[in-house]
C-alpha atoms as a PDB file:
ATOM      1  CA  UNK A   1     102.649 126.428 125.811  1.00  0.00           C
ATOM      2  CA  UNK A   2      99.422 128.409 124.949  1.00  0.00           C
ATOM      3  CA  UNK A   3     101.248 129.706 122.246  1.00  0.00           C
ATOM      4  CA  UNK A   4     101.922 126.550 120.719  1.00  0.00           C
ATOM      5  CA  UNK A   5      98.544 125.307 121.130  1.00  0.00           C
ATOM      6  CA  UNK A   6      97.048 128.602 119.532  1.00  0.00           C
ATOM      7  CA  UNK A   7      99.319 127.812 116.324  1.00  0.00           C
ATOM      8  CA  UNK A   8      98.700 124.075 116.086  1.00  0.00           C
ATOM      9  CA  UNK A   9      94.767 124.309 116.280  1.00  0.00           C
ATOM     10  CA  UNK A  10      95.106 127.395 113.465  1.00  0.00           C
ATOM     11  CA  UNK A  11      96.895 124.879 111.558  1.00  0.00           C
ATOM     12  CA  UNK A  12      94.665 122.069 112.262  1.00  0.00           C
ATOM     13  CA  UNK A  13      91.783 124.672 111.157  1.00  0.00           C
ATOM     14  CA  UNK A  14      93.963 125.807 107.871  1.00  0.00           C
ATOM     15  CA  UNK A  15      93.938 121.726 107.027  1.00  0.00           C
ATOM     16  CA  UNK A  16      90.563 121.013 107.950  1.00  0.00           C
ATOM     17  CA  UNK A  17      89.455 121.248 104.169  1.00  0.00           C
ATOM     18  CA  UNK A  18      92.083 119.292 103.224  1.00  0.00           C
ATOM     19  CA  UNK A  19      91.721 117.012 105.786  1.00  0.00           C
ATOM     20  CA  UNK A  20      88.191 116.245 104.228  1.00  0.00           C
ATOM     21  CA  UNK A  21      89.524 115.766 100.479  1.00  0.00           C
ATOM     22  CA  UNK A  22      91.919 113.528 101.836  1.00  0.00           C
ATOM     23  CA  UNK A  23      89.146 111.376 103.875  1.00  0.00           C
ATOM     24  CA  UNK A  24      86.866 111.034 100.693  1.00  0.00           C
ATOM     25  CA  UNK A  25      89.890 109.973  98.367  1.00  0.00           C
ATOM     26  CA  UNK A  26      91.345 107.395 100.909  1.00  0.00           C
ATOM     27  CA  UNK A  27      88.314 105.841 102.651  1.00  0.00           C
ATOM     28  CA  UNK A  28      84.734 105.485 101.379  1.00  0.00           C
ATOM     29  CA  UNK A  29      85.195 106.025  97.622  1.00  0.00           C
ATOM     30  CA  UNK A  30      88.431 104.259  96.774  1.00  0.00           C
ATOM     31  CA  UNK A  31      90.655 101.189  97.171  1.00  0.00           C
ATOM     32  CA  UNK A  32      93.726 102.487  98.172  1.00  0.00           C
ATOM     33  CA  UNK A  33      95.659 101.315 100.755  1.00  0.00           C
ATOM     34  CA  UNK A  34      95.504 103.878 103.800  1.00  0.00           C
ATOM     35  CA  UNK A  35      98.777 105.857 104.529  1.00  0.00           C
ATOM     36  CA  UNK A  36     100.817 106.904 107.737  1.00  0.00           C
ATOM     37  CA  UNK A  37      99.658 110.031 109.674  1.00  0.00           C
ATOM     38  CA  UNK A  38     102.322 111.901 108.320  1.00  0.00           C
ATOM     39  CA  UNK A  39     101.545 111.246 104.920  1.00  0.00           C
ATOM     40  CA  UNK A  40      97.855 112.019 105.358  1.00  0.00           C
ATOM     41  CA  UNK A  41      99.452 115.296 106.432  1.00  0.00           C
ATOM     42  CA  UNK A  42     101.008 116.103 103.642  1.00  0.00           C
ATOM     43  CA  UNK A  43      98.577 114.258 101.287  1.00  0.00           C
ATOM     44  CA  UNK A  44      96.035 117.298 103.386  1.00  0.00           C
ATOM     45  CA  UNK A  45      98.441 120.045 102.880  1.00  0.00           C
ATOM     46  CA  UNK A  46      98.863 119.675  99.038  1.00  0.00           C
ATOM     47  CA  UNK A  47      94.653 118.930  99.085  1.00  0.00           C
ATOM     48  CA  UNK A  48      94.546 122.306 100.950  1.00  0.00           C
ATOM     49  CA  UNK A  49      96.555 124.563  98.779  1.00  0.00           C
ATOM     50  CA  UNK A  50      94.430 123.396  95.509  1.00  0.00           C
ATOM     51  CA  UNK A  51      91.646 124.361  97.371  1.00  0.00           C
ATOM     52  CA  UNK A  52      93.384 127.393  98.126  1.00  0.00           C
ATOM     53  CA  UNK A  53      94.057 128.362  94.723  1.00  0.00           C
ATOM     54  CA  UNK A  54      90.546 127.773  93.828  1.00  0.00           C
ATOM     55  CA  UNK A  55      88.933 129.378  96.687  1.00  0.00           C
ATOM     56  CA  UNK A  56      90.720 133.235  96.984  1.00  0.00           C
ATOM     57  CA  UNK A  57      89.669 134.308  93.080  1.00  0.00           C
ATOM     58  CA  UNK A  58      86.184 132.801  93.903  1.00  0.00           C
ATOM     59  CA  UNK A  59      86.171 134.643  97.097  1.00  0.00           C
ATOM     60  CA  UNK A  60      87.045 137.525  95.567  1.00  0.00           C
ATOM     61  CA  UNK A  61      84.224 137.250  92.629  1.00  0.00           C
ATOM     62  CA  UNK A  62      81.396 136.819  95.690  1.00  0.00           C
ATOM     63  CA  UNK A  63      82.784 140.048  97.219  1.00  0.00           C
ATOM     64  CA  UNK A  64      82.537 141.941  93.737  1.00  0.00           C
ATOM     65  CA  UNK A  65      78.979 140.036  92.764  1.00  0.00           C
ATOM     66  CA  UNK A  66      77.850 141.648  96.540  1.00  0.00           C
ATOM     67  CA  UNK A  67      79.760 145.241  96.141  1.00  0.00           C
ATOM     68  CA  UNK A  68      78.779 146.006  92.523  1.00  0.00           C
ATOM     69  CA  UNK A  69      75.780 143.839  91.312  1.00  0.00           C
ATOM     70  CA  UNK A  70      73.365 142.577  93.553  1.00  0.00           C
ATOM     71  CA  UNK A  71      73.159 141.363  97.120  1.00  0.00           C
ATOM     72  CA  UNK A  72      72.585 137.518  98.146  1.00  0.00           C
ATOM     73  CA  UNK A  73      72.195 137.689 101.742  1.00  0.00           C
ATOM     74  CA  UNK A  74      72.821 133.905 102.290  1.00  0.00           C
ATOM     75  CA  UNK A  75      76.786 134.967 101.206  1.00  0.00           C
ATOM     76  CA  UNK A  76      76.997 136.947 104.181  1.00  0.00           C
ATOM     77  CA  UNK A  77      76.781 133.365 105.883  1.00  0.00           C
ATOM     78  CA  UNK A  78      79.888 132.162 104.541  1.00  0.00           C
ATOM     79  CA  UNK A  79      83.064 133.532 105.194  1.00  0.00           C
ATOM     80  CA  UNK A  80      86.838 132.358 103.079  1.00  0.00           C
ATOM     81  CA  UNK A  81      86.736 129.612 105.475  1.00  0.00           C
ATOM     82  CA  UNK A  82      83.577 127.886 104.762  1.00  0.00           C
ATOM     83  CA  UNK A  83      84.241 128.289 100.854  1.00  0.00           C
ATOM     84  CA  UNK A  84      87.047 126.470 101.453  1.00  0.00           C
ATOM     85  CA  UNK A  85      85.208 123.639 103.270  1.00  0.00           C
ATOM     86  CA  UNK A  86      82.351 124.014 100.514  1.00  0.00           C
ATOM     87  CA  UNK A  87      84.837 123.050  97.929  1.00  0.00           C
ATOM     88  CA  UNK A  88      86.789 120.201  99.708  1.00  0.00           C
ATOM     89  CA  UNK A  89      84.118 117.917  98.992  1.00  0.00           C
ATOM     90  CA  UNK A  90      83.776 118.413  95.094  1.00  0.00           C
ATOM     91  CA  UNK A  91      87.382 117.866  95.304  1.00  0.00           C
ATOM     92  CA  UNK A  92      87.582 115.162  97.067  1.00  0.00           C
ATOM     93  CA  UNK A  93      85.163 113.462  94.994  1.00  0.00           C
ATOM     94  CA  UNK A  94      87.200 114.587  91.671  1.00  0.00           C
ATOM     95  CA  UNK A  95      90.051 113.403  93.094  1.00  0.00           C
ATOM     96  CA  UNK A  96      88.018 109.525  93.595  1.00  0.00           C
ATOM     97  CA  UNK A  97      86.977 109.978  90.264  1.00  0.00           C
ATOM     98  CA  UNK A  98      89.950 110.210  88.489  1.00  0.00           C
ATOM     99  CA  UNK A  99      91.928 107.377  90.639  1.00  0.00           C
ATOM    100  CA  UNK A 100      88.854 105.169  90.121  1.00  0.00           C
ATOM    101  CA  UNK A 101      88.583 105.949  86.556  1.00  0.00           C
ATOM    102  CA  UNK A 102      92.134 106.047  85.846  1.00  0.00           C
ATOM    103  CA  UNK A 103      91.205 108.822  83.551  1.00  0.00           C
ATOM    104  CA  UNK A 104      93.755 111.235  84.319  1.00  0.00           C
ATOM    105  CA  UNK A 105      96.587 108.507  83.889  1.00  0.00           C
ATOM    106  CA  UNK A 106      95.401 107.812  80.598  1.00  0.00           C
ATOM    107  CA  UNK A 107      96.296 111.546  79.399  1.00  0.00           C
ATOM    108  CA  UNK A 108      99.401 111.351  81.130  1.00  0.00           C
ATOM    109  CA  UNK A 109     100.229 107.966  79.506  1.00  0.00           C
ATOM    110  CA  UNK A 110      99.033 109.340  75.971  1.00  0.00           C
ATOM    111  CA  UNK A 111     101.358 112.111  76.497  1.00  0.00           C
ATOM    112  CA  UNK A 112     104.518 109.519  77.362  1.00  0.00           C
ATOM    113  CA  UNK A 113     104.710 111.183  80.903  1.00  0.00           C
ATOM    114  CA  UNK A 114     103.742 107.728  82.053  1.00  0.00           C
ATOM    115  CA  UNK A 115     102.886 104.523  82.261  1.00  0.00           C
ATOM    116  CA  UNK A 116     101.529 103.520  85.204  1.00  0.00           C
ATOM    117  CA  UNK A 117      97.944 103.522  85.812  1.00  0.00           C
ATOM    118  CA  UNK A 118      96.205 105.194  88.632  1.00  0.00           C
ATOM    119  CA  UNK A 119      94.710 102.085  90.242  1.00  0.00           C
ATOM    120  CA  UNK A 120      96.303 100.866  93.541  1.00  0.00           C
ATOM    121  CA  UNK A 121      97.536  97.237  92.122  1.00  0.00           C
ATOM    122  CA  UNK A 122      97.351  95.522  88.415  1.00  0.00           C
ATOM    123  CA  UNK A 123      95.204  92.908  90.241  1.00  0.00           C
ATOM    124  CA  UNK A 124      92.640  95.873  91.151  1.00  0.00           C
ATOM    125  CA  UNK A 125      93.316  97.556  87.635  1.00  0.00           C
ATOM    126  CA  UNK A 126      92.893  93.497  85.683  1.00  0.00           C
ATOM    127  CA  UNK A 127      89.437  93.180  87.443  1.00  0.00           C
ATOM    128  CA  UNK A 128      88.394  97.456  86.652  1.00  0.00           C
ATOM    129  CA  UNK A 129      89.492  97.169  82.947  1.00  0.00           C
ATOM    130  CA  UNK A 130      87.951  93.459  82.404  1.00  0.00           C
ATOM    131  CA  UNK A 131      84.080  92.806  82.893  1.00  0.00           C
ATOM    132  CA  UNK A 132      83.785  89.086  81.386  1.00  0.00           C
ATOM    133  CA  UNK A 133      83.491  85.704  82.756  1.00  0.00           C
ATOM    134  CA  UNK A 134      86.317  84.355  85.136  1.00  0.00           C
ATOM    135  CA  UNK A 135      87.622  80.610  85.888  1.00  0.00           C
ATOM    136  CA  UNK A 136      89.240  80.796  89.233  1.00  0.00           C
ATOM    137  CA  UNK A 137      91.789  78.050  89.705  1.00  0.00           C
ATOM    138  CA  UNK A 138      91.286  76.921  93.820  1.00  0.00           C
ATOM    139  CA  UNK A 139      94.371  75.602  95.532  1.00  0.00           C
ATOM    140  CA  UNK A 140      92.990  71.678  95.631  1.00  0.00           C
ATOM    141  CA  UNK A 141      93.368  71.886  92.009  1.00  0.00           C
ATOM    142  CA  UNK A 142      89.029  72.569  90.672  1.00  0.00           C
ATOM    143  CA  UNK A 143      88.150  74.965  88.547  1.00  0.00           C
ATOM    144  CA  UNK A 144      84.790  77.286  89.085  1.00  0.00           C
ATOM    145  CA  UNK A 145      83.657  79.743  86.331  1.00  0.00           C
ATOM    146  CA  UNK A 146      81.479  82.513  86.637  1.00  0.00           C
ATOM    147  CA  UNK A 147      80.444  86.100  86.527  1.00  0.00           C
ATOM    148  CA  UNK A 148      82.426  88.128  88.950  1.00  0.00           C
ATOM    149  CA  UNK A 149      79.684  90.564  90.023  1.00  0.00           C
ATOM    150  CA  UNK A 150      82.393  91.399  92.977  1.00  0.00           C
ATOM    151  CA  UNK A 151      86.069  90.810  94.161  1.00  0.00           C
ATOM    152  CA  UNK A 152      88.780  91.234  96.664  1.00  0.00           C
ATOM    153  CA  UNK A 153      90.617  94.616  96.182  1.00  0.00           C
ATOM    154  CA  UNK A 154      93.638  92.702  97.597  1.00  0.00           C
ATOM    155  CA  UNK A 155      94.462  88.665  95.827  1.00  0.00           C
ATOM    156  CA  UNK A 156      94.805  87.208 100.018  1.00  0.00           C
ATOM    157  CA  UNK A 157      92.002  89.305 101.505  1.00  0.00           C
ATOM    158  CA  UNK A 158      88.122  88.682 101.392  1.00  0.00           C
ATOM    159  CA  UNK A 159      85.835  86.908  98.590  1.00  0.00           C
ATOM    160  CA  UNK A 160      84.886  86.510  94.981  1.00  0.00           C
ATOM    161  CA  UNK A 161      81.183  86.612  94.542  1.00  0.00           C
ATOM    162  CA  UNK A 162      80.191  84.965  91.547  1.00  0.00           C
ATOM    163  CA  UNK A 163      76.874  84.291  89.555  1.00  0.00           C
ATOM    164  CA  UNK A 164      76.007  82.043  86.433  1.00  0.00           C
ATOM    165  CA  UNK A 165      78.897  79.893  88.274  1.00  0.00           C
ATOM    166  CA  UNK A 166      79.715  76.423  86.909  1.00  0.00           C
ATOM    167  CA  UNK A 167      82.510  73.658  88.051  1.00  0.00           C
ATOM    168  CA  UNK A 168      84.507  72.956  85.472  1.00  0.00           C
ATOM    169  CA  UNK A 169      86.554  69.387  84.698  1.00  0.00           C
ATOM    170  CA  UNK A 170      88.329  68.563  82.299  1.00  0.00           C
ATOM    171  CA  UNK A 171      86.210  69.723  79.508  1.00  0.00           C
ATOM    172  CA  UNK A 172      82.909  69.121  80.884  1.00  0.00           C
ATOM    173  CA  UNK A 173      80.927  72.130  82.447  1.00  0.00           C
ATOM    174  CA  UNK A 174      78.356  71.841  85.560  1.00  0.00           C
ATOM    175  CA  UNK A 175      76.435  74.772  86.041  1.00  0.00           C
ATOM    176  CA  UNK A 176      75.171  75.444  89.276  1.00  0.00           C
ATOM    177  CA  UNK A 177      71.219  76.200  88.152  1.00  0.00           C
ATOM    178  CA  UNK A 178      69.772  76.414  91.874  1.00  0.00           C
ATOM    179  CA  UNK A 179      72.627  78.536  92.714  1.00  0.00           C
ATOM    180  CA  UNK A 180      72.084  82.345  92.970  1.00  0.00           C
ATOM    181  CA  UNK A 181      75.840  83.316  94.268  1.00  0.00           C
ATOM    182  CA  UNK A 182      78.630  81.546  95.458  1.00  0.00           C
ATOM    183  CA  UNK A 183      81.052  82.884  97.830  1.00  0.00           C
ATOM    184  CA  UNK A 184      84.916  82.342  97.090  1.00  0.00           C
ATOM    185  CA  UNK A 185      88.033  83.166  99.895  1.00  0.00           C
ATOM    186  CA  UNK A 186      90.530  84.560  97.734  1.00  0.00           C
ATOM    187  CA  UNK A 187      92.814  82.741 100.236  1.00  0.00           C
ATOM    188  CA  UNK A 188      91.550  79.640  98.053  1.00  0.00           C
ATOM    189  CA  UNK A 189      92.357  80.742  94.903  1.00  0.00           C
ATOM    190  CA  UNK A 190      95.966  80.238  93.254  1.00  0.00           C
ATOM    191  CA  UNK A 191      95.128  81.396  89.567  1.00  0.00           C
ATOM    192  CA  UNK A 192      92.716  83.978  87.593  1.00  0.00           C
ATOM    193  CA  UNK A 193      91.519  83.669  84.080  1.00  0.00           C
ATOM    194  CA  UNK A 194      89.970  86.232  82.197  1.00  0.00           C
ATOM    195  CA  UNK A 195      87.709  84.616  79.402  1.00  0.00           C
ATOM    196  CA  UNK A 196      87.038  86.489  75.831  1.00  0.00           C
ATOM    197  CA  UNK A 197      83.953  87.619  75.408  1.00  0.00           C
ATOM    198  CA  UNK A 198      82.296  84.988  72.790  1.00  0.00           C
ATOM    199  CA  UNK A 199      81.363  86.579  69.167  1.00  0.00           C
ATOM    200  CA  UNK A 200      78.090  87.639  68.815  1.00  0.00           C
ATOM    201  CA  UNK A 201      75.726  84.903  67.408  1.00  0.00           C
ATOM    202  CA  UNK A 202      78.010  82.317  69.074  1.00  0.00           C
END
C-alpha cells in the first residue's frame, strides 16, 4: 500500500505543471465547458509533456550558462521541477490565447486541415467575431436593440447587458435616454440579430 501511495503522489507531482496549464485554460480565462476528471487527466498529461519538451533543453542551457559562463546564484534555487512549474503558466495562458482568439484555428483552416473554429459554440464564436448593435427578439413577441457590451456564453444561461438600448415596434424606435444598462435573461430571448454596421456619414 505504501508503495502505491509513493507512485501516485510522484505522479500527482509529475502532473502538477500540467495540472496548472490545464486550470488556466479551463477556468478563469476561457469559456469552455469544464470536462470529467479523467479528461482533465489527460488534458494535464498532454499539458505536461509540452512542458516537458520545453523544459529539459532549457534545463540543460541553465546548467551550461552556470558551468561555462557565469554564475547566477538565484538558479541554484530552482531545480527541473520548478522550471517546469515556471513554464506552466506562460503555457497555460498561450493555450487561453489561442482558444480565445481562435488564432491557431485560423492557420489550420487556411491550410484546409479544418474548419472548425476554436471557440466552444457558434453562439460564443457569432458574439466574438461580431461587435455591432443587436435586436434581441423576447419570447412575448418585443423587440429591444442595443449595444451588447456583454452576453451569456451559453443561449439558456445568464444575461445580455445592453447600452444605447431602444424598444423597437413596428418601425418606430424608443430609445431608452435615462437608461444606462438594461439587463436581459437569455431565458427570454427566442431570436438574435446582428445589425450592419451603418456607412460612414450615414
Amino acid at each position: 500500500m505504501e508503495y502505491i501511495t509513493g507512485d501516485l503522489i510522484s505522479l500527482m507531482n509529475f502532473l502538477v505543471p500540467g495540472f496548472v496549464a490545464t486550470f488556466l485554460f479551463y477556468y478563469p480565462l476561457t469559456s469552455f465547458p469544464k470536462k470529467s476528471a479523467f479528461e482533465m487527466i489527460v488534458m494535464a498529461l498532454i499539458c505536461t509533456t509540452f512542458i516537458n519538451i520545453i523544459t529539459v533543453p532549457w534545463y540543460w542551457l541553465v546548467g551550461m550558462a552556470k558551468a561555462r559562463w557565469v554564475s547566477f546564484a538565484w538558479l541554484e534555487l530552482f531545480g527541473r521541477e520548478a522550471w517546469s512549474f515556471l513554464f506552466s503558466v506562460p503555457i497555460g495562458l498561450l493555450l487561453a490565447y489561442w482558444q480565445n482568439n481562435d488564432s491557431l484555428y485560423k492557420l489550420f483552416r487556411k491550410f484546409k486541415i479544418t474548419q472548425k473554429s476554436s471557440y466552444p459554440s457558434e453562439w460564443y464564436g457569432t458574439f466574438t467575431e461580431t461587435v455591432f448593435y443587436v435586436v434581441l427578439h423576447l419570447n412575448d413577441g418585443r423587440r429591444i436593440m442595443g449595444w451588447p457590451r456583454e452576453w451569456p456564453t451559453h443561449p439558456k444561461n445568464g444575461h445580455f447587458v445592453l447600452e444605447d438600448a431602444s424598444w423597437l415596434k413596428k418601425s418606430k424606435e424608443t430609445p431608452l435616454d435615462r437608461v444606462t444598462k438594461i439587463l436581459i435573461d437569455a431565458a427570454n430571448v427566442s431570436m438574435v440579430e446582428f445589425l450592419k454596421p451603418s456607412p460612414q456619414g450615414d
